[in-house]
N, C-alpha and C. Protein backbone atom coordinates (compact mmCIF):
# COMPACT_ATOMS: atom_id res chain seq x y z
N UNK A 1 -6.88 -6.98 14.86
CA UNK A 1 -6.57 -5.93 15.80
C UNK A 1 -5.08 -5.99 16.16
N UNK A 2 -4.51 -5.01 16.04
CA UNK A 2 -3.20 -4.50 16.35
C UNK A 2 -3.20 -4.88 17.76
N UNK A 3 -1.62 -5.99 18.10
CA UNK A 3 -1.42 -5.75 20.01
C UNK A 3 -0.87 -4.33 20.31
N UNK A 4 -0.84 -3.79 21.61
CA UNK A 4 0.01 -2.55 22.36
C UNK A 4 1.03 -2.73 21.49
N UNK A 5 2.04 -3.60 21.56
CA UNK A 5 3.19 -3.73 21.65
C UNK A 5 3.41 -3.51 19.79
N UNK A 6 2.39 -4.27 19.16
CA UNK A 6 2.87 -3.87 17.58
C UNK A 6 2.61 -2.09 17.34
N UNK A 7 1.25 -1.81 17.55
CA UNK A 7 1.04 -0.42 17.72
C UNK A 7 2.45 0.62 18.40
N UNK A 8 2.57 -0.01 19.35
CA UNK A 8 3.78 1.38 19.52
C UNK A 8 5.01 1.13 18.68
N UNK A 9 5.28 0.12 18.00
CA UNK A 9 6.32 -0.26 17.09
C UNK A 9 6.02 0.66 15.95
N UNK A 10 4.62 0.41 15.30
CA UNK A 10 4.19 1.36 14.55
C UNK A 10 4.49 2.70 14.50
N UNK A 11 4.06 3.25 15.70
CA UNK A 11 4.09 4.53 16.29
C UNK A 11 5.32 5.20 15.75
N UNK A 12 6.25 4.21 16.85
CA UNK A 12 7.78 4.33 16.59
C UNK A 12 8.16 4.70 14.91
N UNK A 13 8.09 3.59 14.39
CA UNK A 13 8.60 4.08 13.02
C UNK A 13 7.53 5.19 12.21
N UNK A 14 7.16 6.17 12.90
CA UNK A 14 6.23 7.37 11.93
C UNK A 14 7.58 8.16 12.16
N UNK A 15 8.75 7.80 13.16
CA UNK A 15 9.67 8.99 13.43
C UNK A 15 9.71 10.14 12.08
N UNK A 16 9.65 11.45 12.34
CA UNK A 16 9.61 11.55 11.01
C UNK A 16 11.11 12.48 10.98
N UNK A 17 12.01 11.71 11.07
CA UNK A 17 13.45 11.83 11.06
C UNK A 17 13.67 11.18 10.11
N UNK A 18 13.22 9.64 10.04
CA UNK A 18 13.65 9.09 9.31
C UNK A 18 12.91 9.27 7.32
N UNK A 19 13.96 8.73 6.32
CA UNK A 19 12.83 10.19 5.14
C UNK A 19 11.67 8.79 4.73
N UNK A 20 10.46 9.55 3.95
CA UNK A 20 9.84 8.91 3.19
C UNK A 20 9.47 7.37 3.25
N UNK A 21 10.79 6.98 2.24
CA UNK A 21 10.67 5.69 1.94
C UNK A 21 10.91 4.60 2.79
N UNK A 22 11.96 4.96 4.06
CA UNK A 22 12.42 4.15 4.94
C UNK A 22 11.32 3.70 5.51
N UNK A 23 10.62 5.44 6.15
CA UNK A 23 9.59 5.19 7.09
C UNK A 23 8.23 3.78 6.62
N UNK A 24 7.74 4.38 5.22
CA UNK A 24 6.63 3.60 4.90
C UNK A 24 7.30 2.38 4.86
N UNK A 25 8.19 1.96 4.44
CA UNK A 25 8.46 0.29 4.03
C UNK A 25 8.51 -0.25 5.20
N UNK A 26 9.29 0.44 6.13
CA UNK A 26 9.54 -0.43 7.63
C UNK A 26 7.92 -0.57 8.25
N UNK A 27 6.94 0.72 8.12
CA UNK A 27 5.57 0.35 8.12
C UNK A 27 5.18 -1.02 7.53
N UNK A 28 5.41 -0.78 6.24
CA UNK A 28 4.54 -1.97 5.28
C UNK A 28 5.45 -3.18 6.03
N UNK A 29 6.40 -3.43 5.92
CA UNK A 29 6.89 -4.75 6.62
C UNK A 29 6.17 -4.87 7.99
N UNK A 30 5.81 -4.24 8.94
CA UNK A 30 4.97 -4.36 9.95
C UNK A 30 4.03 -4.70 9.63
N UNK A 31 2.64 -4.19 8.96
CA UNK A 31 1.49 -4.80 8.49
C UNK A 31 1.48 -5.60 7.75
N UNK A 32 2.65 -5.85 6.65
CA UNK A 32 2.49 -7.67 6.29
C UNK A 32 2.58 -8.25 7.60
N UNK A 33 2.50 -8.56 8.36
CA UNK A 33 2.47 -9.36 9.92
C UNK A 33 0.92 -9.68 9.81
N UNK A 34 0.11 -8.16 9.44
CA UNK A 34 -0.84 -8.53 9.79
C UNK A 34 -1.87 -9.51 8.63
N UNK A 35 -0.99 -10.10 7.76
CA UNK A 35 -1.99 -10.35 6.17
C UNK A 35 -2.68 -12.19 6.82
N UNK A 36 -3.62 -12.01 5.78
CA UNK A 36 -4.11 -13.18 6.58
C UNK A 36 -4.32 -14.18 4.48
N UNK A 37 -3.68 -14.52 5.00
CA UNK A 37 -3.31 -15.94 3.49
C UNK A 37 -2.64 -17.02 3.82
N UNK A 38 -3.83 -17.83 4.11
CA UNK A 38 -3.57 -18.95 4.35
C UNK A 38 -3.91 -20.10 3.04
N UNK A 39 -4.12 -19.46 1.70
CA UNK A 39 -4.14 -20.35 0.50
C UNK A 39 -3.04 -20.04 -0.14
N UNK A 40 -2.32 -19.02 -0.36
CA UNK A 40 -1.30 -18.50 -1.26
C UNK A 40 0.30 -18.49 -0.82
N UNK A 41 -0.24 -18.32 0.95
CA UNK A 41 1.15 -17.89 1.56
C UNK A 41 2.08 -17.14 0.91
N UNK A 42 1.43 -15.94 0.41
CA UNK A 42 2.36 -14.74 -0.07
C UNK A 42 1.70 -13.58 0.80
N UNK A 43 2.06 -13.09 2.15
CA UNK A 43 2.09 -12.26 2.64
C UNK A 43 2.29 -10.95 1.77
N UNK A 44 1.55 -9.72 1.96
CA UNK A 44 1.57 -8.29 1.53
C UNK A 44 1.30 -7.13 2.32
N UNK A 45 2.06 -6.52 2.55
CA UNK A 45 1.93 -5.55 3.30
C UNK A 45 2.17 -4.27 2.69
N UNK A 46 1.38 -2.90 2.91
CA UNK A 46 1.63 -1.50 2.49
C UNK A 46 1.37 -0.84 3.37
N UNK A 47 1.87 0.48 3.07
CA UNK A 47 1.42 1.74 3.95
C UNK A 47 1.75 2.66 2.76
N UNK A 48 0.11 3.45 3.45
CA UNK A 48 -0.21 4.55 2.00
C UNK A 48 0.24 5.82 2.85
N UNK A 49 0.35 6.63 2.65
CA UNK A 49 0.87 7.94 3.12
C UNK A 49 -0.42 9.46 2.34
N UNK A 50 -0.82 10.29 2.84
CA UNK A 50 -1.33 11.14 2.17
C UNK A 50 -0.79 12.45 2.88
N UNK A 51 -1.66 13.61 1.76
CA UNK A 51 -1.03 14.90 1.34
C UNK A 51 -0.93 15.70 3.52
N UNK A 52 -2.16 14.82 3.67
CA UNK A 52 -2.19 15.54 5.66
C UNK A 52 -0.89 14.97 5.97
N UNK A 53 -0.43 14.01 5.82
CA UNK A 53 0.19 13.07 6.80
C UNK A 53 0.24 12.10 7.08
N UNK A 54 -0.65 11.57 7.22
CA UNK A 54 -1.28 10.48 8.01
C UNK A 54 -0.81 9.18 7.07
N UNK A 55 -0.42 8.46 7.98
CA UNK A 55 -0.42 6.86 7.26
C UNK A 55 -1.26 5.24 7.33
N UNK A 56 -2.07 5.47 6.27
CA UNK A 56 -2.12 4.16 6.81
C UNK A 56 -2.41 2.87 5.67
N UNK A 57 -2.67 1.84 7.09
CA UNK A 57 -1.68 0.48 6.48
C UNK A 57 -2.67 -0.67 6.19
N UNK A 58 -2.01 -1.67 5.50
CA UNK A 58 -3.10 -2.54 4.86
C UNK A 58 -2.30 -3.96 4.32
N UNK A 59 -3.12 -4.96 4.66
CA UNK A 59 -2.36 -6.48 4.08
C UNK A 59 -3.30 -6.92 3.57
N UNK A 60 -2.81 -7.97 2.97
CA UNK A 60 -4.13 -8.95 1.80
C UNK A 60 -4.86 -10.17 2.77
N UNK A 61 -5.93 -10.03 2.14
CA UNK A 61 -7.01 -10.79 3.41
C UNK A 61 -7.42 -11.64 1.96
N UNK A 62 -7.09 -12.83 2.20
CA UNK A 62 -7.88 -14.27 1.10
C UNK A 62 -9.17 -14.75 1.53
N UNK A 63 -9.71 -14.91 0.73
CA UNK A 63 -10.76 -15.73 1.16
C UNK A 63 -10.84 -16.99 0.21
N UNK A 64 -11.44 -17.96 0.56
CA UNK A 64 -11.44 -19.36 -0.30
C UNK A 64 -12.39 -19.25 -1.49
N UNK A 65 -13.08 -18.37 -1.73
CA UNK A 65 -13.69 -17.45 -2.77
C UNK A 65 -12.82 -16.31 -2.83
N UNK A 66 -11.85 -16.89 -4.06
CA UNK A 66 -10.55 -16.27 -4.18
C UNK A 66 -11.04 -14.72 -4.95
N UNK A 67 -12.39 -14.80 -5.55
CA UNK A 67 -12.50 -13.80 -6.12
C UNK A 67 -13.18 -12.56 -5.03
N UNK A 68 -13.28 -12.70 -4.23
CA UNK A 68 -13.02 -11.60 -2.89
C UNK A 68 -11.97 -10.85 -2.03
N UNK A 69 -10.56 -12.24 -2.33
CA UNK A 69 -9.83 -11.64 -1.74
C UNK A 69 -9.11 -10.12 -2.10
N UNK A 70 -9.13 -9.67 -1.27
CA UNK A 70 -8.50 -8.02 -1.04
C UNK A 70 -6.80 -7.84 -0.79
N UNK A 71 -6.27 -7.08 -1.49
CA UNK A 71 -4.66 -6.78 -1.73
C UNK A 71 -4.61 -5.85 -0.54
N UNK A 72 -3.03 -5.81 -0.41
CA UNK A 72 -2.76 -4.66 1.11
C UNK A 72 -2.81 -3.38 0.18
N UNK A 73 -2.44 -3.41 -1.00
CA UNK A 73 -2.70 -1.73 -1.28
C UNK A 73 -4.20 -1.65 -1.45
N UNK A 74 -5.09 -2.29 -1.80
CA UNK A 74 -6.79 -1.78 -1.48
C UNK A 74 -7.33 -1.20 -0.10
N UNK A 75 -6.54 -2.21 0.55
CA UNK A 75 -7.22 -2.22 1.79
C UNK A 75 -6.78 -0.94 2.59
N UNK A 76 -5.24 -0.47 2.16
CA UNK A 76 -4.86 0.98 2.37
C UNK A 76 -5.96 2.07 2.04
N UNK A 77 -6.02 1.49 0.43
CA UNK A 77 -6.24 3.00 0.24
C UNK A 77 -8.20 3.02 0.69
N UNK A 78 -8.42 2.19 0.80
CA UNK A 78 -9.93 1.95 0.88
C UNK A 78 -10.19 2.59 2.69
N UNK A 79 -9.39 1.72 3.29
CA UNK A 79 -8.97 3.05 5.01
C UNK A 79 -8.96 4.42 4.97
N UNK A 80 -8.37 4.77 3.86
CA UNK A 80 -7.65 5.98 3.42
C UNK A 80 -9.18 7.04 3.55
N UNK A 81 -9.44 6.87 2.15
CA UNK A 81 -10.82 7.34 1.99
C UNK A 81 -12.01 7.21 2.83
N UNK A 82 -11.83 5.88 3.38
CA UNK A 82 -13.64 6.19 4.26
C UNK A 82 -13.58 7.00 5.33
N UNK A 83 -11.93 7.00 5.55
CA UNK A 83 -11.64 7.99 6.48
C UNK A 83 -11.31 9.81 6.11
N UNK A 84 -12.46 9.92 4.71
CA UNK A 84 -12.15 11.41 3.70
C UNK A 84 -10.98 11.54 3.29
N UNK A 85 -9.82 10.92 3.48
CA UNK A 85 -8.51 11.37 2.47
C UNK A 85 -8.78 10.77 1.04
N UNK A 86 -8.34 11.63 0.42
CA UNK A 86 -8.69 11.82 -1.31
C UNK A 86 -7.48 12.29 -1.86
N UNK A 87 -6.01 13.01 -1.21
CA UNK A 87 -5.47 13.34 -2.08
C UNK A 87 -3.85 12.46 -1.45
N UNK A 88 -3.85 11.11 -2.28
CA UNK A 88 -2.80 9.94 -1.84
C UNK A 88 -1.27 9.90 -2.51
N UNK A 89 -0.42 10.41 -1.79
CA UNK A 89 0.69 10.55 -1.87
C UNK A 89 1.70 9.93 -2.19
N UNK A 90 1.70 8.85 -1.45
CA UNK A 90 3.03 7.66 -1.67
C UNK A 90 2.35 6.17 -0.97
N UNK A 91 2.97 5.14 -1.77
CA UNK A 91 2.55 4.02 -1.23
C UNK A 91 3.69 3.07 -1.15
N UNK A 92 4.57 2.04 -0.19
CA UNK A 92 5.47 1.62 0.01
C UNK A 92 4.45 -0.07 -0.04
N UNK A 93 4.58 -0.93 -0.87
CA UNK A 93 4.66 -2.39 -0.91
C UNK A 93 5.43 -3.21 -0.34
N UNK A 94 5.45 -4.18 0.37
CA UNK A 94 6.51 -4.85 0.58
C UNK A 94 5.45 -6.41 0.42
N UNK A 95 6.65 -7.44 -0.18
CA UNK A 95 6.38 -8.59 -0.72
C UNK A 95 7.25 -9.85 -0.33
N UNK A 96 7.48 -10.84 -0.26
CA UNK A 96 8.45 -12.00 -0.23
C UNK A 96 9.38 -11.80 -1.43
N UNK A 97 9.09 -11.09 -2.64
CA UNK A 97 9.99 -11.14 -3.55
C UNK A 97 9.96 -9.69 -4.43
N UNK A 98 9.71 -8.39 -3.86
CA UNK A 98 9.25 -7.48 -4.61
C UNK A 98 8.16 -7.39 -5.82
N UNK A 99 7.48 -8.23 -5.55
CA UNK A 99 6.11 -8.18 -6.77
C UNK A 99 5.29 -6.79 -6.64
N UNK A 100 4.95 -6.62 -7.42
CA UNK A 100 4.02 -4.86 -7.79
C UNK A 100 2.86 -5.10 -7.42
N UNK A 101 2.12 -4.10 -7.70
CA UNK A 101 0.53 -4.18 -7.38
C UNK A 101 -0.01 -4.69 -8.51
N UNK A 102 -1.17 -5.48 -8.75
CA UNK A 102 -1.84 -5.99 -9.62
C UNK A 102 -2.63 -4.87 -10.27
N UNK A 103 -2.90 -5.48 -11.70
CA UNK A 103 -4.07 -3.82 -12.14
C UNK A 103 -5.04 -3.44 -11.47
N UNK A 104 -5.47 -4.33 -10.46
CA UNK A 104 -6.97 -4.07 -9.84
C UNK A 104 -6.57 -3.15 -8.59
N UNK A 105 -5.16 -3.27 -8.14
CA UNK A 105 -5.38 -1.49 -7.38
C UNK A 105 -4.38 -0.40 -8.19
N UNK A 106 -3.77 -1.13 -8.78
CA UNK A 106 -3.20 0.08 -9.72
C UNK A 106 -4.30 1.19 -10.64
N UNK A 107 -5.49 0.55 -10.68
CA UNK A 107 -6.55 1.28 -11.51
C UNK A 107 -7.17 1.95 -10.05
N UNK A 108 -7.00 1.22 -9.11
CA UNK A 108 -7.83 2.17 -7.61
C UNK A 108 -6.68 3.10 -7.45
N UNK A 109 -5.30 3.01 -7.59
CA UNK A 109 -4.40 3.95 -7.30
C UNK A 109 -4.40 5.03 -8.32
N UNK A 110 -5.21 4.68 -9.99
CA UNK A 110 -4.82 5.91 -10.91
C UNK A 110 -6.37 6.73 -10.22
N UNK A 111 -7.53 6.18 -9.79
CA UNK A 111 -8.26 6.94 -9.26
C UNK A 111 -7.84 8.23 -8.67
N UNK A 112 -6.97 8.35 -7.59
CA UNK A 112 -6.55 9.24 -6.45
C UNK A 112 -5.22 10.02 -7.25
N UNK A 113 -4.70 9.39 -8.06
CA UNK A 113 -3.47 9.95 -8.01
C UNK A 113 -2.16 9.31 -8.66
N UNK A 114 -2.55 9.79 -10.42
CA UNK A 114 -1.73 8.77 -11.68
C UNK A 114 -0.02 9.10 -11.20
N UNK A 115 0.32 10.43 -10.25
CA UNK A 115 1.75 10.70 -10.33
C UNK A 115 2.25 9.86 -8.56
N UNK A 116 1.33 9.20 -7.98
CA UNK A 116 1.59 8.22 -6.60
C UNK A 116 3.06 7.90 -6.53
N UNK A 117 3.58 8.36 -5.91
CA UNK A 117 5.16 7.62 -5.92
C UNK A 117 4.76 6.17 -5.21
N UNK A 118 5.17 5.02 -5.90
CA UNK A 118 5.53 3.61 -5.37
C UNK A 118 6.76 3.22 -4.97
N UNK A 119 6.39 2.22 -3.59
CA UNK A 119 8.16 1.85 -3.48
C UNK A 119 7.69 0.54 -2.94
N UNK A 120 8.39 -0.30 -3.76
CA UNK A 120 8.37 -1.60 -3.59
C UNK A 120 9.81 -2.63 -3.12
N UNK A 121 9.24 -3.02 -2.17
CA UNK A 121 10.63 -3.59 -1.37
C UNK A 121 10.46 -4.96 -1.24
N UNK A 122 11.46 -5.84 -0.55
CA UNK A 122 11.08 -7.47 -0.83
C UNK A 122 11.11 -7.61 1.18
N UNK A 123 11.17 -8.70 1.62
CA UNK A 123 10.39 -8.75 2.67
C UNK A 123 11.35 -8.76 3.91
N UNK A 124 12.70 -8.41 3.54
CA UNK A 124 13.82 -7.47 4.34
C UNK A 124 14.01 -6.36 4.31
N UNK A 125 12.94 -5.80 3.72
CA UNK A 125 12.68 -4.42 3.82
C UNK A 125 14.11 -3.70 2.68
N UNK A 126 14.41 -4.25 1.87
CA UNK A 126 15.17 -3.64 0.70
C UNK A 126 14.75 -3.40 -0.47
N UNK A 127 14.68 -2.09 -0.82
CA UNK A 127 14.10 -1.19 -1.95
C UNK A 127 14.41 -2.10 -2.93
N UNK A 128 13.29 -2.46 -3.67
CA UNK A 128 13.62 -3.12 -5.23
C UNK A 128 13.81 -2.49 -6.17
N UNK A 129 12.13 -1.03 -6.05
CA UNK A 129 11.67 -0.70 -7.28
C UNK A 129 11.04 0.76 -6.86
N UNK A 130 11.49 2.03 -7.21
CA UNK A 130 11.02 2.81 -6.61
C UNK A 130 10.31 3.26 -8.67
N UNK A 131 8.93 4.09 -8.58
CA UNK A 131 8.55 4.43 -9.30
C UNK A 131 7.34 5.35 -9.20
N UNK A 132 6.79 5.83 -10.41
CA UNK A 132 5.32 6.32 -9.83
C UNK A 132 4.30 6.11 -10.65
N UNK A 133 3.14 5.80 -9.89
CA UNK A 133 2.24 4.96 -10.53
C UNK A 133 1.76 4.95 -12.32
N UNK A 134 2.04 6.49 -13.02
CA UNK A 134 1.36 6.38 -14.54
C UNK A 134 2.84 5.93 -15.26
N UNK A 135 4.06 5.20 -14.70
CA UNK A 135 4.67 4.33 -15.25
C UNK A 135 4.36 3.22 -15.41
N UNK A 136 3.84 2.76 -14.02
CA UNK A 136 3.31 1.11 -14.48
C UNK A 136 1.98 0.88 -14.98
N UNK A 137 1.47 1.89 -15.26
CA UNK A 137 -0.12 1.87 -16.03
C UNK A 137 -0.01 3.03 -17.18
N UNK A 138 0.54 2.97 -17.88
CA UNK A 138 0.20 3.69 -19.51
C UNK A 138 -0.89 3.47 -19.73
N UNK A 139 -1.50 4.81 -19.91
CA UNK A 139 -2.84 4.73 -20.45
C UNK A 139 -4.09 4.59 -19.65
N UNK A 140 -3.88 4.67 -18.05
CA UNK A 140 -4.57 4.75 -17.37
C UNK A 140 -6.08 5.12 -17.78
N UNK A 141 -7.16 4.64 -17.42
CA UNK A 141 -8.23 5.19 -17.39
C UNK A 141 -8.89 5.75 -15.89
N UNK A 142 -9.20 6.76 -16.01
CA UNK A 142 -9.12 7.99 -14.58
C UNK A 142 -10.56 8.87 -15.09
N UNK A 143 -10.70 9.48 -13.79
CA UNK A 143 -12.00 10.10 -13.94
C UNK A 143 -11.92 11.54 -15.12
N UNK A 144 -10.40 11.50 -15.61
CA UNK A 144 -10.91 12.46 -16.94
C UNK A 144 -11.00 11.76 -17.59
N UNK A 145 -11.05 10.54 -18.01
CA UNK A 145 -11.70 9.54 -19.21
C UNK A 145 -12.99 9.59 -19.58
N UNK A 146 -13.84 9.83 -18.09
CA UNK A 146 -15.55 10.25 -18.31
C UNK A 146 -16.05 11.23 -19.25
N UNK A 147 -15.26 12.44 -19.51
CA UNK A 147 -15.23 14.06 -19.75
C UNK A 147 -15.97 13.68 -20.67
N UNK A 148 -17.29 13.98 -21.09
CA UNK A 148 -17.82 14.29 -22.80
C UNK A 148 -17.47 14.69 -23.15
């Protein structure tokens, strides 16, 4: 649970003065605060952005049954949707060293949306890697792969 005090920080940076990329990363550096890895100690933080507006945010939660643990871009976009958004816009990463998303949400990200702008920053909030998602997945498999 978010304190008052992180929440209106949050708040604060939706300014939407400031453009795009600033906004989400200074997000995602806020919700890495909230990642909980206490085996890896690699904090992750994102904020997904969609076509309404709305942003929201997500860190990696470990569990000692490592094969559970959840990435901050899942946990975005998995908010995203249960909350009906379906059409996902931009997603800002931030990392200790600019690391990308792993295939296991890059294949949840070609779900929603193979042209996703990514922006991946390191954990001073400086742009590493700006791109969009059917660059770092050639060959995506997506729900027109089903088509008979």
């Amino acid at each position: 649970m978010l304190s008052r005090v992180r929440k209106k920080r949050i708040l604060k940076m939706m300014n939407p003065d400031l453009d795009e990329k600033t906004r989400l990363i200074q997000i995602a550096l806020e919700a890495r605060k909230n990642a909980y890895v206490p085996y890896s100690h690699y904090p992750v933080g994102a904020a997904l952005l969609t076509e309404s507006g709305k942003i929201f945010i997500g860190a990696n939660i470990e569990n000692a049954a490592f094969s559970v643990t959840i990435c901050a871009e899942r946990t975005a976009i998995f908010k995203a949707v249960s909350e009906g958004e379906r059409d996902l816009q931009a997603i800002a990463v931030v990392t200790k060293n600019g690391g990308t998303p792993c295939g296991s949400c890059r294949q949840v990200m070609a779900e929603f949306n193979p042209n996703m702008k990514i922006y991946i920053a390191d954990e001073h909030g400086k742009l590493i890697q700006e791109t969009v998602l059917k660059e770092i997945l050639p060959g995506y498999f997506g729900p027109e792969s089903l088509v008979r």
